[in-house]
Protein backbone atom coordinates (compact mmCIF):
# COMPACT_ATOMS: atom_id res chain seq x y z
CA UNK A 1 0.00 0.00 0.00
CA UNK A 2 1.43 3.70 -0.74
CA UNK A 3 2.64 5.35 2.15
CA UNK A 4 0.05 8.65 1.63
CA UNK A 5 -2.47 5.70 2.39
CA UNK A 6 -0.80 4.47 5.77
CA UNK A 7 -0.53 8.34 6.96
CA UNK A 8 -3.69 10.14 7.04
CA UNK A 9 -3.33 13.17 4.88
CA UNK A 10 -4.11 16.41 6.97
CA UNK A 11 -4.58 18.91 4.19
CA UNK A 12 -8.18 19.42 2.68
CA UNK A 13 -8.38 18.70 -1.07
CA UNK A 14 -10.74 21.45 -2.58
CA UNK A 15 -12.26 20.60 -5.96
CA UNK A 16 -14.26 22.92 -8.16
CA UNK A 17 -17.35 20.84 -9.44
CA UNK A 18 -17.83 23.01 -12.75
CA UNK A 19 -14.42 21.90 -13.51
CA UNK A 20 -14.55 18.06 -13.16
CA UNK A 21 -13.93 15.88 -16.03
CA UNK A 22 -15.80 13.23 -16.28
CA UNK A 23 -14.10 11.14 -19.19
CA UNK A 24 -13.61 8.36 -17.41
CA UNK A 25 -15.58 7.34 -14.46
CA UNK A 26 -14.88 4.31 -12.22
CA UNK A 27 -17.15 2.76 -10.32
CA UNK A 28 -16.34 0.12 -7.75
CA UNK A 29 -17.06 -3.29 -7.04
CA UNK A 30 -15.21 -5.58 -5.22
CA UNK A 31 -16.92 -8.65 -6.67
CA UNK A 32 -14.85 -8.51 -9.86
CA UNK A 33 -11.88 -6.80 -8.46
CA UNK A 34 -8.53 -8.19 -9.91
CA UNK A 35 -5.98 -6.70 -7.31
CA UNK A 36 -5.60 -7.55 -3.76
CA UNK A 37 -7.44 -4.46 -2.66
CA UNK A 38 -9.91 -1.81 -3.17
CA UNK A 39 -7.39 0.55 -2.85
CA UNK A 40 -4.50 -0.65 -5.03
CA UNK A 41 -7.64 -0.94 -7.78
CA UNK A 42 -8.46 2.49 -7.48
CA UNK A 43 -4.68 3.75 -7.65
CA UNK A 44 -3.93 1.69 -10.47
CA UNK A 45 -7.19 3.00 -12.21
CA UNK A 46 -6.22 6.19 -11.51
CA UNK A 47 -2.76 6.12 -12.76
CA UNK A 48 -4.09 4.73 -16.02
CA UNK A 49 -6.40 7.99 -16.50
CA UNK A 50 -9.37 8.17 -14.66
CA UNK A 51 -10.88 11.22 -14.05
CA UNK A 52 -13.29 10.37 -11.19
CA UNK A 53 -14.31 7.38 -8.87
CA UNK A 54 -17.19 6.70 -7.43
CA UNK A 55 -17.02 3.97 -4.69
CA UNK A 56 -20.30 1.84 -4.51
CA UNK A 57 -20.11 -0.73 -1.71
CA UNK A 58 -23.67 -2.06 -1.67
CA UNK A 59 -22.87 -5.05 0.80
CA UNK A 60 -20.95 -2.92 3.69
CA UNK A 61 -22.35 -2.04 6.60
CA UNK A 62 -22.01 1.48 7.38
CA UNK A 63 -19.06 1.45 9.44
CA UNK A 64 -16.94 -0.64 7.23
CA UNK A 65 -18.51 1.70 4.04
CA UNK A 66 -17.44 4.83 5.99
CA UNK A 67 -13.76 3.16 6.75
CA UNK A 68 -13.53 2.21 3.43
CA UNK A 69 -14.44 6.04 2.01
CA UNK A 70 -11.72 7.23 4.58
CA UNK A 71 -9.03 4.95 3.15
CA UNK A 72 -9.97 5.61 -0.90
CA UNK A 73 -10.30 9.32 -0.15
CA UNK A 74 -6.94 9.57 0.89
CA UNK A 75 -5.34 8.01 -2.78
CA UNK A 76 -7.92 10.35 -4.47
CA UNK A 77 -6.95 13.18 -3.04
CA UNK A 78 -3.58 12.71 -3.18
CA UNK A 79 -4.16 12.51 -7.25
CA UNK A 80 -6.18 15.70 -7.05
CA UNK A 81 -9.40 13.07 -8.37
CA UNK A 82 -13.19 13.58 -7.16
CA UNK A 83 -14.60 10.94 -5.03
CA UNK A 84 -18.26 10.27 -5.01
CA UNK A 85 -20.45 8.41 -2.90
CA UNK A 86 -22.97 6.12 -3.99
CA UNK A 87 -26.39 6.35 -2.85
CA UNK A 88 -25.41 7.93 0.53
CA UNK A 89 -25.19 11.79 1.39
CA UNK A 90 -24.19 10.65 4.87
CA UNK A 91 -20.92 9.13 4.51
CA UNK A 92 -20.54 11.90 1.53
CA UNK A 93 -20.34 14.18 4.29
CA UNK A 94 -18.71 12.15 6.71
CA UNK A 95 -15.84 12.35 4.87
CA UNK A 96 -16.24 15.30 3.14
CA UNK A 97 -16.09 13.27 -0.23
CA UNK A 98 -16.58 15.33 -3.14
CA UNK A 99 -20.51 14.39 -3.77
CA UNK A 100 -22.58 11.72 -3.93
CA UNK A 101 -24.34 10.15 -6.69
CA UNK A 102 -28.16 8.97 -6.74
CA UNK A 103 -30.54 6.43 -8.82
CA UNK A 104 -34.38 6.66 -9.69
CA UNK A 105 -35.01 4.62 -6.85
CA UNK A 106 -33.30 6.64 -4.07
CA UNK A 107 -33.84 10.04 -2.83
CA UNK A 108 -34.23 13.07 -5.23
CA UNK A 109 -31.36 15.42 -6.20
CA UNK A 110 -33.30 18.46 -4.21
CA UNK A 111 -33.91 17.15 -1.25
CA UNK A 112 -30.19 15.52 -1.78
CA UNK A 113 -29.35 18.93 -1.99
CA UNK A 114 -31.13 19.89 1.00
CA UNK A 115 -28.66 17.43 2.53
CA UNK A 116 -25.00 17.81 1.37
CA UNK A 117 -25.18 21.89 0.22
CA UNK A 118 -24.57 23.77 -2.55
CA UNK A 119 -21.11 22.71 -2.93
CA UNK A 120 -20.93 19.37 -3.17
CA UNK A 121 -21.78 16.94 -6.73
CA UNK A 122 -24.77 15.32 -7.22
CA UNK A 123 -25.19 12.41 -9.79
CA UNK A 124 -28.37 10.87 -11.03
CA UNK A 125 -29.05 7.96 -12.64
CA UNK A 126 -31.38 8.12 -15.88
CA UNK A 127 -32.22 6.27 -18.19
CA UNK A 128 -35.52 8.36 -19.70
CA UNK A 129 -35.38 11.50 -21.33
CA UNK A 130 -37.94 12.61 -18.91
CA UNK A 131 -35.76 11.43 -16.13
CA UNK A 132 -32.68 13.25 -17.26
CA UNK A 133 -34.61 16.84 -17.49
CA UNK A 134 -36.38 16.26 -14.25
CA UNK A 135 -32.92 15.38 -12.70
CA UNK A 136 -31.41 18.67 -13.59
CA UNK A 137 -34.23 20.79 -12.85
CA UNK A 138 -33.88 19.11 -9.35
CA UNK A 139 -30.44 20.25 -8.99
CA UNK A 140 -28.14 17.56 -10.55
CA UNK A 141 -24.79 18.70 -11.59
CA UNK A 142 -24.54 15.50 -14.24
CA UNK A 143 -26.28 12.43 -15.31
CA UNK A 144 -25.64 8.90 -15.67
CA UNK A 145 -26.83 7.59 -18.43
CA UNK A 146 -27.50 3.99 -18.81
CA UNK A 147 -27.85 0.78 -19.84
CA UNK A 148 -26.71 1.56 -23.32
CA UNK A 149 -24.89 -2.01 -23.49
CA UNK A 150 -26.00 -5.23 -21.50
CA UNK A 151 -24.13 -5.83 -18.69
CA UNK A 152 -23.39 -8.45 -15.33
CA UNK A 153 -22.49 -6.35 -12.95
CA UNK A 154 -25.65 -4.76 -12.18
CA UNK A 155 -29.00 -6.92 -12.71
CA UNK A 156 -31.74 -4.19 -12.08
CA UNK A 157 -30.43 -1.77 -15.57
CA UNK A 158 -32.75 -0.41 -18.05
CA UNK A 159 -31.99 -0.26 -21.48
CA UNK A 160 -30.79 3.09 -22.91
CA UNK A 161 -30.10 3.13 -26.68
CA UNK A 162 -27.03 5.19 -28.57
CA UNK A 163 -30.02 7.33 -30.05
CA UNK A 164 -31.45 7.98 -26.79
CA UNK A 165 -28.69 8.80 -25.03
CA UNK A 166 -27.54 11.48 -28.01
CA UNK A 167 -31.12 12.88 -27.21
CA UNK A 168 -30.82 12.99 -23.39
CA UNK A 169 -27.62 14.84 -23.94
CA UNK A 170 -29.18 17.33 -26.37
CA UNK A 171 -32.04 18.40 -24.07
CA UNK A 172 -30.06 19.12 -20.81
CA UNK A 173 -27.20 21.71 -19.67
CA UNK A 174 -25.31 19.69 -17.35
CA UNK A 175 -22.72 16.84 -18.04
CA UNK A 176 -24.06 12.84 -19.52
CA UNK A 177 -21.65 10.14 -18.73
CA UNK A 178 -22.94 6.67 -20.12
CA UNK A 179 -22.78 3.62 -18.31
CA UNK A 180 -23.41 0.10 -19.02
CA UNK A 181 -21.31 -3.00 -20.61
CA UNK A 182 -18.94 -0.27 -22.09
CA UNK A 183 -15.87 -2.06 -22.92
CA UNK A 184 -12.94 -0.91 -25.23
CA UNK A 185 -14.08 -2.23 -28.56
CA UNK A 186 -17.35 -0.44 -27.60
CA UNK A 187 -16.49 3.14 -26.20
CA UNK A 188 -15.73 4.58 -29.83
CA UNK A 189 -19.15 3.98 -30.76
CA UNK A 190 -20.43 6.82 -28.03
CA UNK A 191 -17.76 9.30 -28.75
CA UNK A 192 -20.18 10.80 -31.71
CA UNK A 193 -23.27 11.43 -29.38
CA UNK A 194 -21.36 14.49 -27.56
CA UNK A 195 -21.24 12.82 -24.04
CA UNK A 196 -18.83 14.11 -21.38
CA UNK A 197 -17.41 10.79 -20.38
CA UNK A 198 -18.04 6.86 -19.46
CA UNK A 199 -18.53 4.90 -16.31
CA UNK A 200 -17.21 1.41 -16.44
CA UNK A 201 -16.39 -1.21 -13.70
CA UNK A 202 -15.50 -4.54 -15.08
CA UNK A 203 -13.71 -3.14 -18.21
CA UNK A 204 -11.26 -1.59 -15.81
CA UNK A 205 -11.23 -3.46 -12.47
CA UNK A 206 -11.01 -7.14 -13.73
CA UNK A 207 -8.60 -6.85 -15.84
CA UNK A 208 -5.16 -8.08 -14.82
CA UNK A 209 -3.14 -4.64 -15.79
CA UNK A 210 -5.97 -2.32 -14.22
CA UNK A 211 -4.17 0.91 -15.56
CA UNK A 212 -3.14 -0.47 -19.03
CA UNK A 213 -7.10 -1.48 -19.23
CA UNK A 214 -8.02 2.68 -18.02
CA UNK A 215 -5.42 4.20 -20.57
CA UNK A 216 -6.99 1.89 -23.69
CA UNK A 217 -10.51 2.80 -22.55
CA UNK A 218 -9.78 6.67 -22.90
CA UNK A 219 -8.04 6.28 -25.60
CA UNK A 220 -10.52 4.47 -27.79
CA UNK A 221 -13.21 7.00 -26.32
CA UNK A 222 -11.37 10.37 -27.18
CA UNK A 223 -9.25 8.44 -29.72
CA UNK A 224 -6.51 11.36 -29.86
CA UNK A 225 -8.07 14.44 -29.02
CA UNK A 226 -6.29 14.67 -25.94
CA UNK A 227 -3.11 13.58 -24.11
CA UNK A 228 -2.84 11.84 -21.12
């Protein structure tokens, strides 16, 4: 483990939210996690070009998800990276995590708000145009869009298609990352519909080299507009 990990870091990482970049978006998941730890995933993901991470830990109790946010913050920081929350505003807070990201199921970006302030990220989950608009009009500062390809690692998805999700990003102001069974011979296909980024969690986290896997995924998604 790096040492920045082992000793807590003392100095607060500030992050602008109208200045994140959401090209590549990690999402966690132990449960198909090649390296020895959550941590050394997220570093290695990282260090491979990802531009945020959201850690989603469905299965911990609180404590252990709070521990856990504690721990991953630290690398994140360190690599001046966002780190959002899944689903809860309370561990968001409790360690001042740079927002928290919600689905259609959970509770709604303005009362979210209500919660975390005006400073913090919120992310919603959409996968209706009608969802996405209401989302933003609530106070989301992006969207995740998805399912736009089938995929194992989360059972409950909705299918999004390439056409809808250039629509969905057409009628709202705010930033559309897709999600869903996006892979590396895949992500070129989205690049055309205008989207800020992708979320992926398999394509990057069960692969043996987890920052080789990151660095092809960008690169077949913004091909070479951009160095990294």
């Amino acid at each position: 483990m790096s040492s920045f990990v082992k000793k807590r870091n003392k100095t607060m990482i500030h992050i602008e939210k109208q200045n994140i970049d959401y090209t590549l978006y990690l999402v966690t998941d132990r449960s198909v996690m090649s390296a020895s730890s959550l941590e050394q995933a997220v570093e290695q993901a990282i260090q491979g070009g990802c531009t945020v991470v959201q850690l989603r830990e469905k299965d911990a109790s609180s404590r252990e998800f709070f521990e856990t946010a504690q721990r991953v913050k630290q690398i994140t920081d360190h690599y001046h990276i966002p780190l959002i929350i899944n689903d809860r505003a309370d561990i968001c807070l409790a360690v001042n995590a740079a927002g928290v990201h919600v689905g259609q199921q959970d509770l709604p970006a303005s009362t979210v708000r209500s919660i975390v302030g005006p400073d913090k990220i919120i992310g919603v989950s959409a996968a209706a145009l009608s969802e996405a608009i209401q989302a933003e009009q609530d106070g989301a500062d992006y969207l995740g869009v998805g399912a736009i390809f089938a995929t194992s690692t989360k059972t409950n998805t909705r299918p999004v298609t390439i056409e809808q999700l250039a629509q969905i990003k057409q009628a709202v102001h705010i930033p559309v990352v897709a999600i869903g069974g996006i892979q590396s011979f895949n992500a070129g296909t989205l690049t055309a519909t205008g989207i800020d980024g992708i979320a992926v969690v398999s394509a990057i986290l069960a692969k043996e080299n987890i920052a080789h896997a990151a660095q092809q995924l960008k690169t077949c998604f913004i091909g070479d507009k951009h160095e990294f």
